[in-house]
PDB file of N, CA and C in Angstrom:
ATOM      1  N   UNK A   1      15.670 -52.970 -52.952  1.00  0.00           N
ATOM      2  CA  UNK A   1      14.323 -52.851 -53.445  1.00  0.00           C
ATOM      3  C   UNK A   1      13.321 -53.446 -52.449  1.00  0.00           C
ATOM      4  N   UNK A   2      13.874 -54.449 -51.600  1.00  0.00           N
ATOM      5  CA  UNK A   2      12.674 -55.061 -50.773  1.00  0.00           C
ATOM      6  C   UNK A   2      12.390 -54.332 -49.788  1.00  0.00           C
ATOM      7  N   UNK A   3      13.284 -53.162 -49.172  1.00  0.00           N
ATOM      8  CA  UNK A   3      13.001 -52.392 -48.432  1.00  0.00           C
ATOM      9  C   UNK A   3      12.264 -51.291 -48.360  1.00  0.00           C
ATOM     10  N   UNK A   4      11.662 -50.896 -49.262  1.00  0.00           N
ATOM     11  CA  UNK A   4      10.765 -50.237 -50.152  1.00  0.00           C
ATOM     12  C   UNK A   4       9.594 -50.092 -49.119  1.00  0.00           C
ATOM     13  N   UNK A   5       9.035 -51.136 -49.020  1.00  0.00           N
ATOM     14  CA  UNK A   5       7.539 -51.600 -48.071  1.00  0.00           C
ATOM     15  C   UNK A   5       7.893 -52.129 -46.881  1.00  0.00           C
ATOM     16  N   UNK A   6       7.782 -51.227 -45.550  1.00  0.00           N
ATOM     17  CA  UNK A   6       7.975 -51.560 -44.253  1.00  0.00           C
ATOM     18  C   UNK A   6       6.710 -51.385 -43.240  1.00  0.00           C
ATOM     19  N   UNK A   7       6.319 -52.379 -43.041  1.00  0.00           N
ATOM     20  CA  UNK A   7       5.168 -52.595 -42.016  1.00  0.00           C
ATOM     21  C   UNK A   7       5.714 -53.151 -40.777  1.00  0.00           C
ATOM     22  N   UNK A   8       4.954 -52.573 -39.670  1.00  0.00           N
ATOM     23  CA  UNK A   8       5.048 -52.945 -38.151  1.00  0.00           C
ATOM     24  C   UNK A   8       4.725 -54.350 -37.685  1.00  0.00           C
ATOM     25  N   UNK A   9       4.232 -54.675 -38.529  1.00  0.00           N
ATOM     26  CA  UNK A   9       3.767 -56.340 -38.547  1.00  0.00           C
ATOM     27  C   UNK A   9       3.796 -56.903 -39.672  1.00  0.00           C
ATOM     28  N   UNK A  10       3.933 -58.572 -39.881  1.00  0.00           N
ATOM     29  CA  UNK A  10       3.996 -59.422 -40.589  1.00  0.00           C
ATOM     30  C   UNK A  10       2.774 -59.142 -41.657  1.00  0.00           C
ATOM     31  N   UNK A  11       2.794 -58.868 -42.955  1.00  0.00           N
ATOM     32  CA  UNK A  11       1.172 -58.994 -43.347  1.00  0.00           C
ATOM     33  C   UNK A  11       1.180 -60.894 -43.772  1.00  0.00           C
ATOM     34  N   UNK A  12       0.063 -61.081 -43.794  1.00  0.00           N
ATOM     35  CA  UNK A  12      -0.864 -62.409 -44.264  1.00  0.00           C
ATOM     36  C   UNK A  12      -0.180 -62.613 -45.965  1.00  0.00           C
ATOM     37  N   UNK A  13       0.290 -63.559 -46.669  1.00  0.00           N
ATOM     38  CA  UNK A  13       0.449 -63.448 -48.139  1.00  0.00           C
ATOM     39  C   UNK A  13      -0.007 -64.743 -48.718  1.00  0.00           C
ATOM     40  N   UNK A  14      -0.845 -65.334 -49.986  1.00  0.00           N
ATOM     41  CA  UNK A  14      -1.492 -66.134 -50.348  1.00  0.00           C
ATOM     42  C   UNK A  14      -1.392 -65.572 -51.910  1.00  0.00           C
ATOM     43  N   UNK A  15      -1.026 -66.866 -52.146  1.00  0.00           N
ATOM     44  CA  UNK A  15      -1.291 -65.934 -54.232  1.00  0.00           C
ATOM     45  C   UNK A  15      -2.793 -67.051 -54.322  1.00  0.00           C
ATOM     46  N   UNK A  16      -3.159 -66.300 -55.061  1.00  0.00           N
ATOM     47  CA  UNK A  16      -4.543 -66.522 -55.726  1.00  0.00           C
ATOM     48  C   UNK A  16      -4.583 -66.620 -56.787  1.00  0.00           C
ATOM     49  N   UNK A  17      -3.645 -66.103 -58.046  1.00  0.00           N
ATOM     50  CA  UNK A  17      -3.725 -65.753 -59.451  1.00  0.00           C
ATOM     51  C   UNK A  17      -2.759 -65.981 -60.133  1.00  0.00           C
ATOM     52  N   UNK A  18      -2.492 -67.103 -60.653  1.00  0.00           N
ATOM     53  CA  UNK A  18      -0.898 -66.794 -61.847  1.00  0.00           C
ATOM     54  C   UNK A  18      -1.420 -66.201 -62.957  1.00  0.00           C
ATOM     55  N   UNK A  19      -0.806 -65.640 -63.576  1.00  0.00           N
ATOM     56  CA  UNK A  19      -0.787 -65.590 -64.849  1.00  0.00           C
ATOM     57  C   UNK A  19       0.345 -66.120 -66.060  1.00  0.00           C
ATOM     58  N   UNK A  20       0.158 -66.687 -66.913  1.00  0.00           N
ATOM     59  CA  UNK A  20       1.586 -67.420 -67.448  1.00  0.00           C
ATOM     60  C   UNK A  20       1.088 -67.107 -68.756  1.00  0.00           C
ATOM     61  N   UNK A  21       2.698 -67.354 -69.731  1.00  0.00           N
ATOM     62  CA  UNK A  21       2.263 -67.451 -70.692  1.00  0.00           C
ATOM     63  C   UNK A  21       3.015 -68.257 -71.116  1.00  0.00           C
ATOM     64  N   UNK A  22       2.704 -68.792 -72.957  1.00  0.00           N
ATOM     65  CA  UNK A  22       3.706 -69.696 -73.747  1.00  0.00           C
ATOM     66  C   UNK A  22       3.729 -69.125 -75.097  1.00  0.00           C
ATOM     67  N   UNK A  23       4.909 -70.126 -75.982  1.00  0.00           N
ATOM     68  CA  UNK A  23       4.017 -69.942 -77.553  1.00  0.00           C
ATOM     69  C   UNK A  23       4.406 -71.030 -78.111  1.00  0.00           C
ATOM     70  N   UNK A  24       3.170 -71.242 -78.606  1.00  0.00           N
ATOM     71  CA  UNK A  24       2.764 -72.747 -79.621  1.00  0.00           C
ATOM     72  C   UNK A  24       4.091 -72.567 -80.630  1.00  0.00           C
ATOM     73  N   UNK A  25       4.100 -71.485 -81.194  1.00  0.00           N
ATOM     74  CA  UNK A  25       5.381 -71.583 -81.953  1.00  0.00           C
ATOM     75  C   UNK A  25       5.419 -71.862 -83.504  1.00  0.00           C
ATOM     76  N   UNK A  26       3.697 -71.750 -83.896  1.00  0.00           N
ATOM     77  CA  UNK A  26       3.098 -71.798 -84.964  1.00  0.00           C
ATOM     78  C   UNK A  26       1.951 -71.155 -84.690  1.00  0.00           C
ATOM     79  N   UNK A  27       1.426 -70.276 -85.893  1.00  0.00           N
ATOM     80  CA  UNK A  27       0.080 -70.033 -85.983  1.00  0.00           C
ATOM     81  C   UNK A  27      -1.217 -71.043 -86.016  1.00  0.00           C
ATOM     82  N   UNK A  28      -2.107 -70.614 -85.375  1.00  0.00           N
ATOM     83  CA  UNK A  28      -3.849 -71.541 -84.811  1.00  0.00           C
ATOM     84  C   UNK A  28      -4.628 -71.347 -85.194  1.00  0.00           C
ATOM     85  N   UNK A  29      -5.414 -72.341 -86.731  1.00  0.00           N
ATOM     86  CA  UNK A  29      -6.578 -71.896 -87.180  1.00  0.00           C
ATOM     87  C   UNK A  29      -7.669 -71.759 -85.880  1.00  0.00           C
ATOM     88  N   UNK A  30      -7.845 -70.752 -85.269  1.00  0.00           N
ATOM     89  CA  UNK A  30      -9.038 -70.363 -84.018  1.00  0.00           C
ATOM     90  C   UNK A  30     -10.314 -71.244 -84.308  1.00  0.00           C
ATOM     91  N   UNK A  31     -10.379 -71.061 -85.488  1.00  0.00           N
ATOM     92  CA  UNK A  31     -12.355 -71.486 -86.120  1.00  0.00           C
ATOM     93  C   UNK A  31     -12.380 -73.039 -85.788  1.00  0.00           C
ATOM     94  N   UNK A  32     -11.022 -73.298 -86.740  1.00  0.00           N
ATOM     95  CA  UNK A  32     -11.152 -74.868 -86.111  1.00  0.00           C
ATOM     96  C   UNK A  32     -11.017 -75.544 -84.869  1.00  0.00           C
ATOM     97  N   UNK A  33      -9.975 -74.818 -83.954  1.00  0.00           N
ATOM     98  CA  UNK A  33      -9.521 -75.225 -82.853  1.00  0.00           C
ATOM     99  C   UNK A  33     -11.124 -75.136 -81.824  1.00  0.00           C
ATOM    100  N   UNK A  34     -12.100 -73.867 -82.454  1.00  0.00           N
ATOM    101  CA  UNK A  34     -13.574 -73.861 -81.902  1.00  0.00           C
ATOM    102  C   UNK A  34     -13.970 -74.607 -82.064  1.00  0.00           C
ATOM    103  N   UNK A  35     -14.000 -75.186 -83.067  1.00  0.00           N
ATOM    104  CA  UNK A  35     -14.897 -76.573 -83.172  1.00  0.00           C
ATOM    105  C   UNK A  35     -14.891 -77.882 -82.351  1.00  0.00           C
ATOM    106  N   UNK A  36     -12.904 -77.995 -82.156  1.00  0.00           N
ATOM    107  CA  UNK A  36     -12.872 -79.004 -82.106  1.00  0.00           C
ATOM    108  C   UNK A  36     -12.995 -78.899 -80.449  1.00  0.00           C
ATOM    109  N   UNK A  37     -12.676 -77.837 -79.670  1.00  0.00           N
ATOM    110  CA  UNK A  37     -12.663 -77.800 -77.853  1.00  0.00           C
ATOM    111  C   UNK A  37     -14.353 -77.904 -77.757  1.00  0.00           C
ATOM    112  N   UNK A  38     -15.573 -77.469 -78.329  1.00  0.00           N
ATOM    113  CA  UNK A  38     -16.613 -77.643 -78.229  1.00  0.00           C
ATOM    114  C   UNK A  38     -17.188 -76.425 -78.042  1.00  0.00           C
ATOM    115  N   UNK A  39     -18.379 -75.721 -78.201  1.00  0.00           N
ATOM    116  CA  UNK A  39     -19.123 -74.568 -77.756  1.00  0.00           C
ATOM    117  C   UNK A  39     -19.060 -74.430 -76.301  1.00  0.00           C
ATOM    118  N   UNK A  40     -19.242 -75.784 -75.572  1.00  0.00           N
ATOM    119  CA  UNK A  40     -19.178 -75.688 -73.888  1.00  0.00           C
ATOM    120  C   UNK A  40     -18.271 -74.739 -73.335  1.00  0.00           C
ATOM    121  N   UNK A  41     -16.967 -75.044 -73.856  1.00  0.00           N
ATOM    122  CA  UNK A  41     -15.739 -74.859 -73.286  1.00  0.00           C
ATOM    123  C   UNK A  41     -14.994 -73.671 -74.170  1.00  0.00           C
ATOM    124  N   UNK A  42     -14.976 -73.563 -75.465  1.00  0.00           N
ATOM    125  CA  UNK A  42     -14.600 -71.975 -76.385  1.00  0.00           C
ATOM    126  C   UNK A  42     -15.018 -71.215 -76.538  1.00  0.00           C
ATOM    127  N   UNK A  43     -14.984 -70.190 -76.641  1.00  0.00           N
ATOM    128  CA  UNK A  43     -15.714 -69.221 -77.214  1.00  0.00           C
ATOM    129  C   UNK A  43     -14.524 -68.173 -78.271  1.00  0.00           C
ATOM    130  N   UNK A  44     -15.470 -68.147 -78.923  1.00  0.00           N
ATOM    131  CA  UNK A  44     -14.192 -67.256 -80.478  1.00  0.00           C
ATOM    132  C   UNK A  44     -15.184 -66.650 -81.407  1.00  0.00           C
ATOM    133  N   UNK A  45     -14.770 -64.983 -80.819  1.00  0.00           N
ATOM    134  CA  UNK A  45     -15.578 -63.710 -81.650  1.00  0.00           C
ATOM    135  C   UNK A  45     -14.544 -63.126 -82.047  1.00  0.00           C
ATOM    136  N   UNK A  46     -14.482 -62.814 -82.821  1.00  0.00           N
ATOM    137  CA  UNK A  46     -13.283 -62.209 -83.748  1.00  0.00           C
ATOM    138  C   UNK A  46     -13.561 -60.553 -83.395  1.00  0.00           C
ATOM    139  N   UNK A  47     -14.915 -60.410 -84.235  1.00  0.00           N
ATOM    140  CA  UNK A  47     -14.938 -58.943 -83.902  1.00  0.00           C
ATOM    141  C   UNK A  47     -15.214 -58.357 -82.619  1.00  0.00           C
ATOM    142  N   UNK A  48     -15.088 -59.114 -81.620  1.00  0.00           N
ATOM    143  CA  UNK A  48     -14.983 -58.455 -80.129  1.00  0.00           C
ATOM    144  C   UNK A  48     -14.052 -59.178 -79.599  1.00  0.00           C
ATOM    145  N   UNK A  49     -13.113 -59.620 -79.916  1.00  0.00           N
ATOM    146  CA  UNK A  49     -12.142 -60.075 -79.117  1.00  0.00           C
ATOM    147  C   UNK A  49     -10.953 -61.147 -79.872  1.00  0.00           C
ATOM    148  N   UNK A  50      -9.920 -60.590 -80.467  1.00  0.00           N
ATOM    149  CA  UNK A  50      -9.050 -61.422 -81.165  1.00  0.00           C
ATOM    150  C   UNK A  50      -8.671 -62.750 -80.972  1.00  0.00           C
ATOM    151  N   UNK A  51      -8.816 -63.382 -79.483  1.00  0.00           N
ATOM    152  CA  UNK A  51      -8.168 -64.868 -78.798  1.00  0.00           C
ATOM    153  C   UNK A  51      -9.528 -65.285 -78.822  1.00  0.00           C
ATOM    154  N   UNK A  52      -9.082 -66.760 -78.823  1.00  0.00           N
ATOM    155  CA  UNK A  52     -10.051 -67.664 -78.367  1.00  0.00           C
ATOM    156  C   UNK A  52     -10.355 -67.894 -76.738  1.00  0.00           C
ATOM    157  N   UNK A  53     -11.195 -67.597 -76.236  1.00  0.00           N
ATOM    158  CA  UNK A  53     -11.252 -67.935 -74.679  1.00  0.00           C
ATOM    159  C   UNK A  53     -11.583 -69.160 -74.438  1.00  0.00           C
ATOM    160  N   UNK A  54     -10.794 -70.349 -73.584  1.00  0.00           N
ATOM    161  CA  UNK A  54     -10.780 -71.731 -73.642  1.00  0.00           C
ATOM    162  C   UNK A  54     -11.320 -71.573 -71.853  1.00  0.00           C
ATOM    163  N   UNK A  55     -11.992 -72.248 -71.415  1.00  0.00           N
ATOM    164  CA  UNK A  55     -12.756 -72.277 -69.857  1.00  0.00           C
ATOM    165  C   UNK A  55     -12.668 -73.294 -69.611  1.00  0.00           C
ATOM    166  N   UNK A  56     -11.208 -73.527 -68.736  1.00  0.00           N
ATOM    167  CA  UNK A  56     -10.992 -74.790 -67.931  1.00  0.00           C
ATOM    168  C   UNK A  56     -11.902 -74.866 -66.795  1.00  0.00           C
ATOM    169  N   UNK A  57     -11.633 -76.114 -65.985  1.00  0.00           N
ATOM    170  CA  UNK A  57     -12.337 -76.198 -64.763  1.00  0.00           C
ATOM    171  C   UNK A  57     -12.015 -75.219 -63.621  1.00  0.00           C
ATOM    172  N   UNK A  58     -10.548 -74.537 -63.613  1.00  0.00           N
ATOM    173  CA  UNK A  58     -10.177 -73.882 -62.463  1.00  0.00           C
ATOM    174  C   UNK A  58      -9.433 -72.944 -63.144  1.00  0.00           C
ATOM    175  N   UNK A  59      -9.474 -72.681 -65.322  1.00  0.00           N
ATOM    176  CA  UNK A  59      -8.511 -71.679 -65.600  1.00  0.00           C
ATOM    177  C   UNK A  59      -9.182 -71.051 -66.835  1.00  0.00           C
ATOM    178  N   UNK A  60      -8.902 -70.309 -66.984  1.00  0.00           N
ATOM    179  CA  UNK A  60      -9.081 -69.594 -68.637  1.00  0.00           C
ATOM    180  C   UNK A  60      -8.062 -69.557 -69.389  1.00  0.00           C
ATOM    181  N   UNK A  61      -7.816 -69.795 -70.511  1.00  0.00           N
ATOM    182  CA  UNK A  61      -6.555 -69.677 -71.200  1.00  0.00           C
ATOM    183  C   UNK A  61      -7.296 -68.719 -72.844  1.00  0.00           C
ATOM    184  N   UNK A  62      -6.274 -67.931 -73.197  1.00  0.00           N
ATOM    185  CA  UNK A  62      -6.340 -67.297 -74.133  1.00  0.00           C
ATOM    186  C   UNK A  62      -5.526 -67.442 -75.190  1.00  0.00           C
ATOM    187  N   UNK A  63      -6.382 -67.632 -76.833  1.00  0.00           N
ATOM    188  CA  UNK A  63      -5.325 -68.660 -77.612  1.00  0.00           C
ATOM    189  C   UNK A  63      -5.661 -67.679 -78.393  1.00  0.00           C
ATOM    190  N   UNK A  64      -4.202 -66.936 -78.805  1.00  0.00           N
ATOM    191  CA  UNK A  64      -4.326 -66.327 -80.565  1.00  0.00           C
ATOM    192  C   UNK A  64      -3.906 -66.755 -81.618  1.00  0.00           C
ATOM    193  N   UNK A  65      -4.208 -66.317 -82.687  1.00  0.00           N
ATOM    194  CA  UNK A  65      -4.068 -66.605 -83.902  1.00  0.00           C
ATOM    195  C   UNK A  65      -2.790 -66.692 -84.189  1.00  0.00           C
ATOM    196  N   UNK A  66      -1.783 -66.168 -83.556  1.00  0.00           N
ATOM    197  CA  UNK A  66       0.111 -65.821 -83.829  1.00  0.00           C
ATOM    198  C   UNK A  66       0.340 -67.299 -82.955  1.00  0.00           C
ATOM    199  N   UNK A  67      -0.227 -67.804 -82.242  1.00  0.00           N
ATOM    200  CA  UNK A  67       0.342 -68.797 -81.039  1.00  0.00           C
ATOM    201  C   UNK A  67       0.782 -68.721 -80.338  1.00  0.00           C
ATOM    202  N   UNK A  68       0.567 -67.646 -79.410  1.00  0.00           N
ATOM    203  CA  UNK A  68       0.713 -67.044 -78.413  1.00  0.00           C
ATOM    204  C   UNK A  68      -0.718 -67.477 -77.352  1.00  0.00           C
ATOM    205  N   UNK A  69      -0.068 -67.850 -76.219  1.00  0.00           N
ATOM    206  CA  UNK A  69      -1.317 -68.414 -74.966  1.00  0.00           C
ATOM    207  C   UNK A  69      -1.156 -67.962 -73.848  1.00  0.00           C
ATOM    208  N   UNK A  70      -1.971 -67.483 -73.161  1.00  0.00           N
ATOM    209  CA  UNK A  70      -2.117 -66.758 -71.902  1.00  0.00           C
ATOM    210  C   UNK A  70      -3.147 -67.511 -70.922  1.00  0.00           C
ATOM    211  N   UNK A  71      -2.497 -68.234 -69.896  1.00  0.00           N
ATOM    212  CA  UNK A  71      -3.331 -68.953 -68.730  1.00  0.00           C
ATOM    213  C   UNK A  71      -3.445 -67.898 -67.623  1.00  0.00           C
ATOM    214  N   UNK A  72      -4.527 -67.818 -67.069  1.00  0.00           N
ATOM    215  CA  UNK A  72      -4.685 -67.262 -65.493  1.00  0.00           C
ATOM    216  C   UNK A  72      -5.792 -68.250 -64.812  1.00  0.00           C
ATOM    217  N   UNK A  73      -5.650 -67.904 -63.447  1.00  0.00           N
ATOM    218  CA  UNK A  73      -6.630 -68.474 -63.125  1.00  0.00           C
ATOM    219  C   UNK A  73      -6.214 -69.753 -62.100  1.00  0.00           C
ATOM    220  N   UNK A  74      -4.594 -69.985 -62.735  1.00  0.00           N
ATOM    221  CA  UNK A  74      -4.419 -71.137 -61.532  1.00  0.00           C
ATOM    222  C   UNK A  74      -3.857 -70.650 -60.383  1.00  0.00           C
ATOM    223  N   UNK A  75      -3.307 -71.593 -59.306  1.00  0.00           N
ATOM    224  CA  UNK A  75      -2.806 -70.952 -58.449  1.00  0.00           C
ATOM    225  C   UNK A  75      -1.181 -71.237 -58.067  1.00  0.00           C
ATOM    226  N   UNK A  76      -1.283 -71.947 -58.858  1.00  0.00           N
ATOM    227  CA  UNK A  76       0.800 -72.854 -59.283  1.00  0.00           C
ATOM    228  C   UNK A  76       1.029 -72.962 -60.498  1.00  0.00           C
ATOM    229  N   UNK A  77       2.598 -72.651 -60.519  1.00  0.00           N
ATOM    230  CA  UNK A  77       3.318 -73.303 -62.284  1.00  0.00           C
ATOM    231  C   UNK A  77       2.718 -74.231 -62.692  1.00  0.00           C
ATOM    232  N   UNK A  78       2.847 -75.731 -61.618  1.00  0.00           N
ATOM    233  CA  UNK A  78       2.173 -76.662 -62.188  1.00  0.00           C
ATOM    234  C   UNK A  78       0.829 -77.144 -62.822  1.00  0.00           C
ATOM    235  N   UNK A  79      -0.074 -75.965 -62.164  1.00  0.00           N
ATOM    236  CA  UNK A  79      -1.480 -76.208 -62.858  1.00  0.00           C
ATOM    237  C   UNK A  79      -1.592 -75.551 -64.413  1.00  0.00           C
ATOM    238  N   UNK A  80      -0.127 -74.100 -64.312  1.00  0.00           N
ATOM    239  CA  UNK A  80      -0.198 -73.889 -65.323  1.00  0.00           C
ATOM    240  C   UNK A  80       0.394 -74.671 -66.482  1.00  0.00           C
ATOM    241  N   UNK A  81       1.243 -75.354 -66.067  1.00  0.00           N
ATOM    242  CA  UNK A  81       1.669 -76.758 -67.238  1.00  0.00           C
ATOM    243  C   UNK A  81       0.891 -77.367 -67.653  1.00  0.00           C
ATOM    244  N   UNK A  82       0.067 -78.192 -66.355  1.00  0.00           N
ATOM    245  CA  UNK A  82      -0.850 -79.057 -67.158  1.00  0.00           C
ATOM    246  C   UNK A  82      -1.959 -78.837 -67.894  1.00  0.00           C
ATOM    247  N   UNK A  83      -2.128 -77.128 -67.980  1.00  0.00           N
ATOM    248  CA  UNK A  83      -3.102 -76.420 -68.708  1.00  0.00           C
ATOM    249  C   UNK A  83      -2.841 -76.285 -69.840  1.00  0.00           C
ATOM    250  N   UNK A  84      -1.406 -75.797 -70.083  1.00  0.00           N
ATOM    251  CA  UNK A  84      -0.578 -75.234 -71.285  1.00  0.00           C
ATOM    252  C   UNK A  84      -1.097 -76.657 -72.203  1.00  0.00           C
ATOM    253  N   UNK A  85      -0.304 -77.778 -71.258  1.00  0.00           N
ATOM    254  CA  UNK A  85      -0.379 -79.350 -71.987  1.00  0.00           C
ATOM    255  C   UNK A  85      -1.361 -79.810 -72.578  1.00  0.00           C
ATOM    256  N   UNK A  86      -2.544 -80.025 -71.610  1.00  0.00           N
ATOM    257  CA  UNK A  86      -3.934 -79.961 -72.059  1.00  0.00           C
ATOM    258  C   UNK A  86      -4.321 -79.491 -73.546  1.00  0.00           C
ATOM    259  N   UNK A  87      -4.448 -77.961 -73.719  1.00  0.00           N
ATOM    260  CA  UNK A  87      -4.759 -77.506 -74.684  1.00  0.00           C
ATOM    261  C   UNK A  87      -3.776 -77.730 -75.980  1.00  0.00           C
ATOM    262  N   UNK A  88      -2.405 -77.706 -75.446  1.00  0.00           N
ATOM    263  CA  UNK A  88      -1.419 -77.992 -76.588  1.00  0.00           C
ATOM    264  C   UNK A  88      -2.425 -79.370 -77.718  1.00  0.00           C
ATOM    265  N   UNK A  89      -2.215 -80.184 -77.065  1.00  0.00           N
ATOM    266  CA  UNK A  89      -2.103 -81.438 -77.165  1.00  0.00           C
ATOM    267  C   UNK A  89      -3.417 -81.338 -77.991  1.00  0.00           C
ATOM    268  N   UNK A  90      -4.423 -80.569 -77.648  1.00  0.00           N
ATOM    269  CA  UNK A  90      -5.984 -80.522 -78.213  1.00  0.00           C
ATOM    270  C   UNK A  90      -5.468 -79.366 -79.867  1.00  0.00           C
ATOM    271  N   UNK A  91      -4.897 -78.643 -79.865  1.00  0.00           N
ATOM    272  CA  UNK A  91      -4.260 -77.762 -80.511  1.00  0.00           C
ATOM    273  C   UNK A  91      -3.589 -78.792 -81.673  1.00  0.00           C
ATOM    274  N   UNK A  92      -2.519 -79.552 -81.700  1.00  0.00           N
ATOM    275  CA  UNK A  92      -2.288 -80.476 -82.522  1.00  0.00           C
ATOM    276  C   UNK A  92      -3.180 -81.155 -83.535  1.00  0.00           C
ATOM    277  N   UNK A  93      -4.007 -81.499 -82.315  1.00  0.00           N
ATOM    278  CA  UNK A  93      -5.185 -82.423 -83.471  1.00  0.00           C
ATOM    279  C   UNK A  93      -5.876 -81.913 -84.237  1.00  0.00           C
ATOM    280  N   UNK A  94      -5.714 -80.159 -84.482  1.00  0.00           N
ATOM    281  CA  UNK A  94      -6.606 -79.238 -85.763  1.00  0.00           C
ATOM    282  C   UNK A  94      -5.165 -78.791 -86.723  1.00  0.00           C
ATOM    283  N   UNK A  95      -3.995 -79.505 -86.131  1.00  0.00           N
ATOM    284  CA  UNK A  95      -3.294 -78.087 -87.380  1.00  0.00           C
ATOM    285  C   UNK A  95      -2.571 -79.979 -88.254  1.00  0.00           C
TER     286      UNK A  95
END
């Protein structure tokens, strides 16, 4: 399969974008979890958009109602952990 794509030269490669996901593993009252991350940082429209959009400093994470979370935005596993963690941990303190 890697042989697929053959170039005459080396190309340049840099990731820019993870995308990850998790699951809380319980359902997320959204309304509350809005309240409690702040207007700054959530945003949660139901009728245009089922997840909550959470706006880290360097990520977005997307929180649904099933507990299911979707980070992009970092550029390593590890930023995506401590993102996942972050919000987990903020996530607890509404359910």
């Amino acid at each position: 399969m890697r042989d697929i794509l053959k170039f005459d030269y080396k190309p340049a490669t840099e990731i820019n974008n993870i995308v990850a996901t998790t699951d809380f593993g319980s359902p997320i009252p959204l309304e509350l979890l809005t309240l409690e991350l702040g207007m700054n940082t959530a945003e949660y429209e139901p009728e245009q958009f089922p997840a909550l959009v959470y706006r880290g400093s360097d990520h977005i994470i997307l929180v649904f109602a099933s507990g299911k979370l979707l980070c992009t935005g970092v550029t390593d596993l590890d930023a995506a952990s401590e993102a996942f963690a972050n919000i987990t941990s903020q996530i607890h303190t509404v359910i």
